[in-house]
Protein backbone atom coordinates (compact mmCIF):
# COMPACT_ATOMS: atom_id res chain seq x y z
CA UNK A 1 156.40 161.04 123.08
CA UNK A 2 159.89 160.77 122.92
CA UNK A 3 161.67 158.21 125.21
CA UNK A 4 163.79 159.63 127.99
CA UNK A 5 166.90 158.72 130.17
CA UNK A 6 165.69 156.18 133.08
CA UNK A 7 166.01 158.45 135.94
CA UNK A 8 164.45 161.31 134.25
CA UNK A 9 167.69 163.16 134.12
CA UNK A 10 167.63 165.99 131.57
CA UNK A 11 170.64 164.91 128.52
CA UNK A 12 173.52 167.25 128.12
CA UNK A 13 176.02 166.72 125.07
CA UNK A 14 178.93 168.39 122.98
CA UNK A 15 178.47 165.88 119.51
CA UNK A 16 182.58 166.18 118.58
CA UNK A 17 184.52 164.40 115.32
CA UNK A 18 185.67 165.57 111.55
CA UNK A 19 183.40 166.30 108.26
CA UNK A 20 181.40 163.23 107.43
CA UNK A 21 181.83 161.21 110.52
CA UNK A 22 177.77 161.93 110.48
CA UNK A 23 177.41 163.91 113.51
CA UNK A 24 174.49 165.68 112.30
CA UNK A 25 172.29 162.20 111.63
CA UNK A 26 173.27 161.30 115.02
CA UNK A 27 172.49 164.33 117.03
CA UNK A 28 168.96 164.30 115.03
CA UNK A 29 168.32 160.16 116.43
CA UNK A 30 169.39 161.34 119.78
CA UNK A 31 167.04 164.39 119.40
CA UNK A 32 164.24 162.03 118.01
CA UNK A 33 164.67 159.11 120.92
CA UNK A 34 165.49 161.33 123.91
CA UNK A 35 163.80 164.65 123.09
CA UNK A 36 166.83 166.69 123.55
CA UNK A 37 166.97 170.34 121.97
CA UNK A 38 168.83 169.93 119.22
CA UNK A 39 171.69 173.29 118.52
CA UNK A 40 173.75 173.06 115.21
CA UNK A 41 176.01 176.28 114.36
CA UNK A 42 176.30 174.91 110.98
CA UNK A 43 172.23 174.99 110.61
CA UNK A 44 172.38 178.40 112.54
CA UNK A 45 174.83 179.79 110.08
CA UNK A 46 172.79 178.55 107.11
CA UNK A 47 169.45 179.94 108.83
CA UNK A 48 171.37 183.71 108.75
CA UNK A 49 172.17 183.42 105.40
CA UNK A 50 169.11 182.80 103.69
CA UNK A 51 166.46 185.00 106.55
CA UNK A 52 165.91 188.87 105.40
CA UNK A 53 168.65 190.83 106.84
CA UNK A 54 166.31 193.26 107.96
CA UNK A 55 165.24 190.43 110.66
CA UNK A 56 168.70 189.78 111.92
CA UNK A 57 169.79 190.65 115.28
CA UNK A 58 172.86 192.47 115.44
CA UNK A 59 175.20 189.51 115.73
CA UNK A 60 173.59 187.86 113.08
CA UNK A 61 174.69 190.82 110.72
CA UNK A 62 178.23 190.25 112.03
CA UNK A 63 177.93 186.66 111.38
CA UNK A 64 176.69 187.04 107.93
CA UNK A 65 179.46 189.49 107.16
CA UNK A 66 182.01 187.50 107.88
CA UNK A 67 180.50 184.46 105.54
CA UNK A 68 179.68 187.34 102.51
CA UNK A 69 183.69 187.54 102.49
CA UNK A 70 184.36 184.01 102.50
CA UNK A 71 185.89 184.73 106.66
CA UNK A 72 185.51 181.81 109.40
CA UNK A 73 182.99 183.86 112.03
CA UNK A 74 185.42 184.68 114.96
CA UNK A 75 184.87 182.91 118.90
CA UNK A 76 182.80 185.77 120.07
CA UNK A 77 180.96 186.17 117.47
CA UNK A 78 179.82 182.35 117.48
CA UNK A 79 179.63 182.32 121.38
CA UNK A 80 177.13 185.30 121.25
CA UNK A 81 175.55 182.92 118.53
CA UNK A 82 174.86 180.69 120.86
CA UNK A 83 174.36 182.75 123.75
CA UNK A 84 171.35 184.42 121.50
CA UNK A 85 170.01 180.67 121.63
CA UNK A 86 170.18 180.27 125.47
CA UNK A 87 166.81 178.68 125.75
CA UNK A 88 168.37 175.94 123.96
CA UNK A 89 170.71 175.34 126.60
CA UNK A 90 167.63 175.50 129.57
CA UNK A 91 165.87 172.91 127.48
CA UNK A 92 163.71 170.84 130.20
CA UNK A 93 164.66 167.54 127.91
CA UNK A 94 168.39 169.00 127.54
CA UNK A 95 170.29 169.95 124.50
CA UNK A 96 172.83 168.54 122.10
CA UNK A 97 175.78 170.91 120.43
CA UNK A 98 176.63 169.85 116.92
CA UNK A 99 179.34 172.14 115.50
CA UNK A 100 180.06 174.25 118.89
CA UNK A 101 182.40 174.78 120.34
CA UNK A 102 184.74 174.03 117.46
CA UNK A 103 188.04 175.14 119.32
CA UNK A 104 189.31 175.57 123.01
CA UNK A 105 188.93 179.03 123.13
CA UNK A 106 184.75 178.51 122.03
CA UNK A 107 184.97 175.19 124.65
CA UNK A 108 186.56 177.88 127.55
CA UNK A 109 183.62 180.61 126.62
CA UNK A 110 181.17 177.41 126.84
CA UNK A 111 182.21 176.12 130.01
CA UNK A 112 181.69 179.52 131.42
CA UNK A 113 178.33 180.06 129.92
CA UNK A 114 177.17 176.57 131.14
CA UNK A 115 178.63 177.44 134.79
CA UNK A 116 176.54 181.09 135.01
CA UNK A 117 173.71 179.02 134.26
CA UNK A 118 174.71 176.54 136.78
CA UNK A 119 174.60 173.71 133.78
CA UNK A 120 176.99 170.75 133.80
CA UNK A 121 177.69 168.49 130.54
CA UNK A 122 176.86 164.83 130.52
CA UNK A 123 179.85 163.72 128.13
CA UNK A 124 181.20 165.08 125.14
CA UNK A 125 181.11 162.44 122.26
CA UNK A 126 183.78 162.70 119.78
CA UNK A 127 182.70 160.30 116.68
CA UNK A 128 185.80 158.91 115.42
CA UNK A 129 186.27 157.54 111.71
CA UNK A 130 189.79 156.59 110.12
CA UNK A 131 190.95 159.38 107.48
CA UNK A 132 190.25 157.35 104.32
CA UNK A 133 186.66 156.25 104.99
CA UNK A 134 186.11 159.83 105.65
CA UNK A 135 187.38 160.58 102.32
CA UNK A 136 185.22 157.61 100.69
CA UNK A 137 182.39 158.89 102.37
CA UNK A 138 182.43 162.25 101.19
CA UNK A 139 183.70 162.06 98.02
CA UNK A 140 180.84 159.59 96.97
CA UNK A 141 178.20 161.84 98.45
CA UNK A 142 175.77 163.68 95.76
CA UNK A 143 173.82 167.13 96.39
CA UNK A 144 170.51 167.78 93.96
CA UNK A 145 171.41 171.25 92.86
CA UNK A 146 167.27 172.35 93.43
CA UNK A 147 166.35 171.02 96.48
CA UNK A 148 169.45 170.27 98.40
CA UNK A 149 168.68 166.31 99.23
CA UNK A 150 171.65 164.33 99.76
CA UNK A 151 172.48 160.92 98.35
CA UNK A 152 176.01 158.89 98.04
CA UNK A 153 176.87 156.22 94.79
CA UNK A 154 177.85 153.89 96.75
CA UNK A 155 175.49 153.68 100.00
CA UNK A 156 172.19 156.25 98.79
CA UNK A 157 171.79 155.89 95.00
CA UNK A 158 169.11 157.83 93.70
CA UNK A 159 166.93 155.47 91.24
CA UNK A 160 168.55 156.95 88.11
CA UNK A 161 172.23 158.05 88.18
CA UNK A 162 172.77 161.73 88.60
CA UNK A 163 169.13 162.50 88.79
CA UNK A 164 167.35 163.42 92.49
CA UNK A 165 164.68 161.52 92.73
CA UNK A 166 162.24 163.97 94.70
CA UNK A 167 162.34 166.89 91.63
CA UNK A 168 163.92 165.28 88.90
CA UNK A 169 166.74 167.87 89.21
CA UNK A 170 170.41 167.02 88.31
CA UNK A 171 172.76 166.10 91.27
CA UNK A 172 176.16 167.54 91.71
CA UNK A 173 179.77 166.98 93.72
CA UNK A 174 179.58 169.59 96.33
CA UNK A 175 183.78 171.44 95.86
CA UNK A 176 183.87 170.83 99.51
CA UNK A 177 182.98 166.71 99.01
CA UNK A 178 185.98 166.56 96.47
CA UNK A 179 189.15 164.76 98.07
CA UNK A 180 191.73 166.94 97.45
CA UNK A 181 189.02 169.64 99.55
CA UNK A 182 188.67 166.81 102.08
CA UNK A 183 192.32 166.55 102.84
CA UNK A 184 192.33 170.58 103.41
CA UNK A 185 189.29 170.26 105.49
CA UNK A 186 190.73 167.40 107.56
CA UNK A 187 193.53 169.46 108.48
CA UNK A 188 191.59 172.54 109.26
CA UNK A 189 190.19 170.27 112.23
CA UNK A 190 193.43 168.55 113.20
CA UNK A 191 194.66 172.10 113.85
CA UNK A 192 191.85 173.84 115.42
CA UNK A 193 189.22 171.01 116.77
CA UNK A 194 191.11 167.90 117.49
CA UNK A 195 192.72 169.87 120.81
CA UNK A 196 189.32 169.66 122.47
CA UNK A 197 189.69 166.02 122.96
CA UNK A 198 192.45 166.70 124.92
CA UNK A 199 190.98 169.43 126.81
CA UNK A 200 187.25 167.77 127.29
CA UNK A 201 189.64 164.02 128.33
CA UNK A 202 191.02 166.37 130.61
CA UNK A 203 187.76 167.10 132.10
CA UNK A 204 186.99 163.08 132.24
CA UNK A 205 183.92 164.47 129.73
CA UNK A 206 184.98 162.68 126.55
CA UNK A 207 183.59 159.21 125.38
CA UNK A 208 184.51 157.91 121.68
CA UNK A 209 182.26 156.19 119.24
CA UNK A 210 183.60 154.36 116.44
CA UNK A 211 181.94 155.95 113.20
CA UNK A 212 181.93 152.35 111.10
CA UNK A 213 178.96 150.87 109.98
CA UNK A 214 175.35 152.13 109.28
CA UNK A 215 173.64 155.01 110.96
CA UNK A 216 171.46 152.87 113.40
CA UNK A 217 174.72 150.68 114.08
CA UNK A 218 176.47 154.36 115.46
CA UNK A 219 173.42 155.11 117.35
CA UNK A 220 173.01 152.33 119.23
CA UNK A 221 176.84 152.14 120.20
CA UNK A 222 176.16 155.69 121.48
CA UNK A 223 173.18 154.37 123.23
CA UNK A 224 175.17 151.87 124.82
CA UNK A 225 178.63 152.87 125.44
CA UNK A 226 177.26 156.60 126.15
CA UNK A 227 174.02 156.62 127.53
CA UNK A 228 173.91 153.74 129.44
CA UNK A 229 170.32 152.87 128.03
């Protein structure tokens, strides 16, 4: 049974910072040691793409339209996304955004979800990792090109080079994980995601974690500097 806040008190969290500050390990610990529901747009997104469109609600068409043409899915559409997913947010053990909201308008839309529902967020942590370890990061990470598992040259190997260890398959540089993609990607989110800090600072919501270090080293700064426990 997963371990729970001290005073019982379901856990509430926006998971904020760039590509490959490794928000997605972190909000899967939290998930694992606290038991909160765990809500990634990114996983949704992926989810739509591959299900039979003949099992998609009618927002999840929309959605997957806009990705068949290569188009970022607009606020509304993500908000009714998410909205689809309410349970999530009702979660008895609490939930954990990873990916949502990724602008002010989607963190406006949120805030007035979460106040029908007569919700309140805990804190909103933004994971914070200087520009050229984010480029290190990604550009040494490795995808196997069968199964999808991940590994990075430097801090992941797999036991022969450019071979995935789990099916043998060869492993490839994701376009995304190459730097000159990185530096596009990083300003993507200076433009459209790095005003929620301002706007959840505003709301005395936001607490940063340094992203340095090993996974467990990030989770138990969280633990610490975050959670208290």
């Amino acid at each position: 049974m997963p371990a729970r806040i001290p005073n019982g008190k379901p856990l509430r969290l926006v998971l904020l910072g760039a590509p490959g500050v490794g928000k997605g390990t972190q909000a899967e610990m939290i998930h694992e040691r606290f038991g909160a529901c765990q809500l990634s747009t990114g996983d949704v997104f992926r989810d739509e793409k591959i299900s039979c469109e003949e099992n998609l609600s009618v927002t999840g068409r929309a959605a997957l339209d806009f990705m068949r043409r290569g188009a970022l899915v607009p606020d509304d559409t993500v908000l009714a996304i998410v909205t689809e997913r309410i349970r999530c947010l009702r979660c008895s053990g609490g939930f954990l955004l990873d990916g949502f909201p990724r602008t002010v308008a989607q963190a406006e839309a949120l805030e007035k979800l979460l106040q029908s529902e007569n919700i309140s967020l805990d804190a909103v942590i933004n994971y914070d990792l200087p520009l050229e370890k984010i480029i290190t990061r990604l550009s040494g990470r490795r995808t196997c090109a069968h199964c999808k598992a991940v590994y990075h040259l430097a801090s992941q190997p797999s036991q022969r080079p450019g071979v995935c260890d789990g099916c043998g398959a060869k492993l490839i540089q994701r376009e995304d994980d190459r730097p000159e993609s990185v530096q596009v990607r990083m300003a993507a989110y200076e433009q459209n995601t790095r005003p929620l800090i301002d706007f959840y600072a505003e709301r005395k919501l936001l607490r940063t974690v340094t992203a340095t270090g090993s996974p467990q080293e990030i989770f138990r700064r969280t633990c610490l500097g975050v959670l208290g426990v």
